[in-house]
PDB file of N, CA and C in Angstrom:
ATOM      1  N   UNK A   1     -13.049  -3.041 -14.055  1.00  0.00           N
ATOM      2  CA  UNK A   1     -13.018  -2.224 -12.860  1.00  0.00           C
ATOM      3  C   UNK A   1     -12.143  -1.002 -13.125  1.00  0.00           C
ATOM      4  N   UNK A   2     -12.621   0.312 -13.080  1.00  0.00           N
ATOM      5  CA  UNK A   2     -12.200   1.655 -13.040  1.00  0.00           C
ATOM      6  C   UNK A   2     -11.396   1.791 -11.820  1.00  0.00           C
ATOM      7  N   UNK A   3     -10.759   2.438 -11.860  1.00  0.00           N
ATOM      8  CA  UNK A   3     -10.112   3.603 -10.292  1.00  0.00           C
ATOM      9  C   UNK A   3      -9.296   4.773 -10.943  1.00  0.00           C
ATOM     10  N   UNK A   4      -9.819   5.639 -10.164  1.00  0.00           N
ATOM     11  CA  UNK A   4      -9.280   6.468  -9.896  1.00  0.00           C
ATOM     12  C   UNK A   4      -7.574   6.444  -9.165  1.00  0.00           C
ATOM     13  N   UNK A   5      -6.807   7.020  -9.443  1.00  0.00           N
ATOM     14  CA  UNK A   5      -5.049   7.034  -8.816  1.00  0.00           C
ATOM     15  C   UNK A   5      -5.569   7.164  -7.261  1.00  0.00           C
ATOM     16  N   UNK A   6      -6.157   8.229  -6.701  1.00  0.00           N
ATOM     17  CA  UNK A   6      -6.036   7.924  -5.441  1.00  0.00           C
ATOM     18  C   UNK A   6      -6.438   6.773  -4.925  1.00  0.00           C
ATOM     19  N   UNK A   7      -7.744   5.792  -5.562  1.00  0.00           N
ATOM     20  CA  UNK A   7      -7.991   4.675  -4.908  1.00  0.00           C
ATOM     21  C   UNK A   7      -6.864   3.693  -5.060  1.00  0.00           C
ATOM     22  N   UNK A   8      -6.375   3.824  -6.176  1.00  0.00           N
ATOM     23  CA  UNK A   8      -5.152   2.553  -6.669  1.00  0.00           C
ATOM     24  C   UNK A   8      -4.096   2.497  -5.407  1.00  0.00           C
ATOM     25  N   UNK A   9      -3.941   4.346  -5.019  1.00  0.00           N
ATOM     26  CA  UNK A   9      -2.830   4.295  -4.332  1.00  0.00           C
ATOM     27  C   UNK A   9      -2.935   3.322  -2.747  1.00  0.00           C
ATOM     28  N   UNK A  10      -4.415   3.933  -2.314  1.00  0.00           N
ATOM     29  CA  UNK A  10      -4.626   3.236  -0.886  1.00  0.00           C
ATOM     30  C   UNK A  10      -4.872   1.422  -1.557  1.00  0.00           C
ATOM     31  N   UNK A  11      -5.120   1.099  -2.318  1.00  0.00           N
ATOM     32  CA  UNK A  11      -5.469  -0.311  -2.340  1.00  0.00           C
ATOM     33  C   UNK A  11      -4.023  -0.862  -2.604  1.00  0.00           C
ATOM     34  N   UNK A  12      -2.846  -0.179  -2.900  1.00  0.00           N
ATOM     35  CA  UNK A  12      -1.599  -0.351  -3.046  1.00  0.00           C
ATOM     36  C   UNK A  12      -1.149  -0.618  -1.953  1.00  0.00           C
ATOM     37  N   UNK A  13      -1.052   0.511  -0.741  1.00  0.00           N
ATOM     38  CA  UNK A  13      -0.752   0.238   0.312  1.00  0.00           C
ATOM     39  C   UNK A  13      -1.318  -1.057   1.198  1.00  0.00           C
ATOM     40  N   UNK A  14      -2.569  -0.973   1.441  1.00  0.00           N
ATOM     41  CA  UNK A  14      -3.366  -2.525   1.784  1.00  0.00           C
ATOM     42  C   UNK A  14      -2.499  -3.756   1.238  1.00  0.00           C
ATOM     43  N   UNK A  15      -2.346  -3.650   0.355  1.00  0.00           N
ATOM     44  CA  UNK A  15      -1.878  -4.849  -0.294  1.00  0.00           C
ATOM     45  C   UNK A  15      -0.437  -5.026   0.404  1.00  0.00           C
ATOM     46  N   UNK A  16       0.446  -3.723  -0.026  1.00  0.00           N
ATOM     47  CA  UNK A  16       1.786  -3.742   0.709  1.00  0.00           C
ATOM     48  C   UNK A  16       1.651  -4.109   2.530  1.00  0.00           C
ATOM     49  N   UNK A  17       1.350  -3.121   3.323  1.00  0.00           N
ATOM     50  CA  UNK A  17       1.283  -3.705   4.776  1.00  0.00           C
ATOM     51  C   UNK A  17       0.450  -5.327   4.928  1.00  0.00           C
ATOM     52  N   UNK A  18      -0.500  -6.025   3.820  1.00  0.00           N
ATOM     53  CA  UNK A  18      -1.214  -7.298   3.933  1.00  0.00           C
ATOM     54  C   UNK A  18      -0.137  -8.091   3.486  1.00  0.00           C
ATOM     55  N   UNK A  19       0.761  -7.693   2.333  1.00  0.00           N
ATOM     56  CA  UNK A  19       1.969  -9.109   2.129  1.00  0.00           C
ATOM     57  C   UNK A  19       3.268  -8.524   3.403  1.00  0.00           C
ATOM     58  N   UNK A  20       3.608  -7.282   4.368  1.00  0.00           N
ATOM     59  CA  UNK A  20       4.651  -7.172   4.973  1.00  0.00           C
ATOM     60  C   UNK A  20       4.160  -8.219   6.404  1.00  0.00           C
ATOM     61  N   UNK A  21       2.789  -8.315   6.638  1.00  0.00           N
ATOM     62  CA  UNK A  21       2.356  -9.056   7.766  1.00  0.00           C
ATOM     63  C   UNK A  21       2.417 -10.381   7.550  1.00  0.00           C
ATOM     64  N   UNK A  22       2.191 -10.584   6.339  1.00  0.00           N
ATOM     65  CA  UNK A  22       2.006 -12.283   6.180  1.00  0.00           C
ATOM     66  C   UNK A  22       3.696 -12.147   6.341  1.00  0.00           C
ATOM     67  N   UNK A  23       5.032 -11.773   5.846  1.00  0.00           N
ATOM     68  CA  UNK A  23       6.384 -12.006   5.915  1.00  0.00           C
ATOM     69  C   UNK A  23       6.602 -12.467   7.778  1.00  0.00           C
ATOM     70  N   UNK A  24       6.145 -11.446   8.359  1.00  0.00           N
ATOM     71  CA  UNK A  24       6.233 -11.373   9.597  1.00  0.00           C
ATOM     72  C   UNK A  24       5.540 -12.983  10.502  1.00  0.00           C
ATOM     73  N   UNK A  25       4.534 -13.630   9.790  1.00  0.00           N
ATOM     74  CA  UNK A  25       3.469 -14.560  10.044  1.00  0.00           C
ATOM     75  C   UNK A  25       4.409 -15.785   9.666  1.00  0.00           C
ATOM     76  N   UNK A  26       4.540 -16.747  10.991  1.00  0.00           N
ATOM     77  CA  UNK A  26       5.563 -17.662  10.643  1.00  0.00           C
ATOM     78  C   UNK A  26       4.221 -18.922   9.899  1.00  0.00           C
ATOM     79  N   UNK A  27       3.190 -18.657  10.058  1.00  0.00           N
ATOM     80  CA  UNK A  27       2.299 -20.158   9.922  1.00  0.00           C
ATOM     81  C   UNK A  27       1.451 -19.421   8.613  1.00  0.00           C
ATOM     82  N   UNK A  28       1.843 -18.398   8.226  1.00  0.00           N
ATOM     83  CA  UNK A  28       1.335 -18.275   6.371  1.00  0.00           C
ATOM     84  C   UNK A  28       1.627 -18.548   5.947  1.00  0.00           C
ATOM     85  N   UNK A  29       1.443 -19.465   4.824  1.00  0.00           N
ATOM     86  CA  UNK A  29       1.880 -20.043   3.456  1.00  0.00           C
ATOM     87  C   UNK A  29       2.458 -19.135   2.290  1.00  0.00           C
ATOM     88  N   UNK A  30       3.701 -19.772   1.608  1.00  0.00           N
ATOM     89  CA  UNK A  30       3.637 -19.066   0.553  1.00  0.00           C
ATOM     90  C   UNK A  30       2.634 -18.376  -0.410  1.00  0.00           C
ATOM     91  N   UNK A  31       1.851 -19.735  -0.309  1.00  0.00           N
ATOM     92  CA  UNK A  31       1.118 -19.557  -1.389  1.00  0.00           C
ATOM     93  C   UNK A  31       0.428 -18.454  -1.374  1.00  0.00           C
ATOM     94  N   UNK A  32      -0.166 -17.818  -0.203  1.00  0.00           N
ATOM     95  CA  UNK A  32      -0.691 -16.976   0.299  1.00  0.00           C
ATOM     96  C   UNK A  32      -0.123 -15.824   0.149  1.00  0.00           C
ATOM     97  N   UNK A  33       1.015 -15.488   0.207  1.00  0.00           N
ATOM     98  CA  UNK A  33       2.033 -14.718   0.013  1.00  0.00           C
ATOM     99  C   UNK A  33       2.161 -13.738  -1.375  1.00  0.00           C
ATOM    100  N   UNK A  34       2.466 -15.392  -2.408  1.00  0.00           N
ATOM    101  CA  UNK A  34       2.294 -15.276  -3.810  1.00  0.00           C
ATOM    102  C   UNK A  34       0.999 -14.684  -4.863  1.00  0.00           C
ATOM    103  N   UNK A  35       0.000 -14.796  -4.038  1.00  0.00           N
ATOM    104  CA  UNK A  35      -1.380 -14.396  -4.092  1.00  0.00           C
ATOM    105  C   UNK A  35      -1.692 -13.047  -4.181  1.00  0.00           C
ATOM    106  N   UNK A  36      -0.844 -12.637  -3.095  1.00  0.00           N
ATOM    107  CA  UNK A  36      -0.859 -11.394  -2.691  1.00  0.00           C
ATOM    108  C   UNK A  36      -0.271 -10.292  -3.440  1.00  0.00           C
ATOM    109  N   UNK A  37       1.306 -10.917  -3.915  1.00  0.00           N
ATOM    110  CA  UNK A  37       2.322 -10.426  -4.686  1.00  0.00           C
ATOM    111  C   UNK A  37       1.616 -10.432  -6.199  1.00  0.00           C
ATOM    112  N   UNK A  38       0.739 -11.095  -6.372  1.00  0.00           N
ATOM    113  CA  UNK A  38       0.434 -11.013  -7.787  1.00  0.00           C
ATOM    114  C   UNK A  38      -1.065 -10.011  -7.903  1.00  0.00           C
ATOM    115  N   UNK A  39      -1.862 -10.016  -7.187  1.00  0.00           N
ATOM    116  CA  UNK A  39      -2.762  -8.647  -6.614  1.00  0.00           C
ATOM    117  C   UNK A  39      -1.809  -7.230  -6.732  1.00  0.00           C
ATOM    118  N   UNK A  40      -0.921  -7.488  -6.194  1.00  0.00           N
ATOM    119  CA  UNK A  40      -0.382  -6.298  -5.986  1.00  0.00           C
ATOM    120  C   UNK A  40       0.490  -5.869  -7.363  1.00  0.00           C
ATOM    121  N   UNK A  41       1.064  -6.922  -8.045  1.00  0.00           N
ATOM    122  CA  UNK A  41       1.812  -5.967  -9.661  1.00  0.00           C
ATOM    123  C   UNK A  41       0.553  -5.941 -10.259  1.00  0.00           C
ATOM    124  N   UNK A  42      -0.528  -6.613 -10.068  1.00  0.00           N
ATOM    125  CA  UNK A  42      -1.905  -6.306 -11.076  1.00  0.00           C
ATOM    126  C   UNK A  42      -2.268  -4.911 -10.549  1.00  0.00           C
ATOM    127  N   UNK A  43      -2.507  -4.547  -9.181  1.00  0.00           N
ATOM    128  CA  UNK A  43      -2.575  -3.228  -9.359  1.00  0.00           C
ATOM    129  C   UNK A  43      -1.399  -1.564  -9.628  1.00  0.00           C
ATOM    130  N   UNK A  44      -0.229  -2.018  -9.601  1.00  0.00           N
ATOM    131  CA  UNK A  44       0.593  -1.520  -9.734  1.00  0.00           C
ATOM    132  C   UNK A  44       0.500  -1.020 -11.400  1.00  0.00           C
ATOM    133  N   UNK A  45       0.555  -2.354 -12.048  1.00  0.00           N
ATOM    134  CA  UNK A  45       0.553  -2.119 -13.588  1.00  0.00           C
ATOM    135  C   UNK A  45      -0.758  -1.263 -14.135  1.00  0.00           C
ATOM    136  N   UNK A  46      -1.726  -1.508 -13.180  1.00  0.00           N
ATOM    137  CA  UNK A  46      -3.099  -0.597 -13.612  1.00  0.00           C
ATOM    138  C   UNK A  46      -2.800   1.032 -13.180  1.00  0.00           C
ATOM    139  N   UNK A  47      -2.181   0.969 -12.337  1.00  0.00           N
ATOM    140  CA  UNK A  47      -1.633   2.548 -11.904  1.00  0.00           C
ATOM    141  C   UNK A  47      -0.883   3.503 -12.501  1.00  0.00           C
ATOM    142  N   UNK A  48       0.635   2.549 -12.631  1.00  0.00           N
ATOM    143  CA  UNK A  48       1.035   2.950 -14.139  1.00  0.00           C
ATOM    144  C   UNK A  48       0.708   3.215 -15.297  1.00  0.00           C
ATOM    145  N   UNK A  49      -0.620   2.456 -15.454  1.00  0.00           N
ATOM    146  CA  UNK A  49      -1.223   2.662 -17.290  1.00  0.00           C
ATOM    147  C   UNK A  49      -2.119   3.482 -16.907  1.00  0.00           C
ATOM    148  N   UNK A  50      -2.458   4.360 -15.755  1.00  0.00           N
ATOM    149  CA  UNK A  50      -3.219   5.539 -15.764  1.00  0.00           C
ATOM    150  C   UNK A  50      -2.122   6.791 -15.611  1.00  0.00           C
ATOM    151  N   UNK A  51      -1.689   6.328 -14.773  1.00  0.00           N
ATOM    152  CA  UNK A  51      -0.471   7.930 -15.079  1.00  0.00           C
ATOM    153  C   UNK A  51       0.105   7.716 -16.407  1.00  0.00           C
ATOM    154  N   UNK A  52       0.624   6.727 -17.115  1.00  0.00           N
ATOM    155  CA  UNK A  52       0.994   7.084 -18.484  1.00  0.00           C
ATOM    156  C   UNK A  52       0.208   7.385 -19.434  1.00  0.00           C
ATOM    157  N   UNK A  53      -1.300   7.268 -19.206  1.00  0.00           N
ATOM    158  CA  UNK A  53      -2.645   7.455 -20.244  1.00  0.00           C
ATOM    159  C   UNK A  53      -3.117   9.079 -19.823  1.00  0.00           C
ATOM    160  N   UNK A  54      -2.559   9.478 -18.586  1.00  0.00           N
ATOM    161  CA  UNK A  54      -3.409  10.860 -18.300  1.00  0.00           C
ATOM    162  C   UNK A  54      -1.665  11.909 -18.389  1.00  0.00           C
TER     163      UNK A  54
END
């Protein structure tokens, strides 16, 4: 899967306000949580290796 930086950036945010709601969510699971947190350095690290490649 390709992206472009601007898509990385909005699918960054999604991810960020989707794990700040589950914090807020007393009946979400970690696990759910953890799921999320790991989506989110997977796209982080893909973002980074495009600004350091361009």
């Amino acid at each position: 899967m390709t992206c472009n930086v601007h898509e990385l950036k909005i699918k960054i945010k999604q991810k960020n306000l989707l794990l700040s709601s589950i914090g807020r969510d007393e009946n979400a699971g970690e696990g759910e949580a953890l799921k999320i947190q790991c989506e989110l350095d997977r796209l982080l690290y893909q973002y980074y290796k495009l600004i350091v490649n361009n």
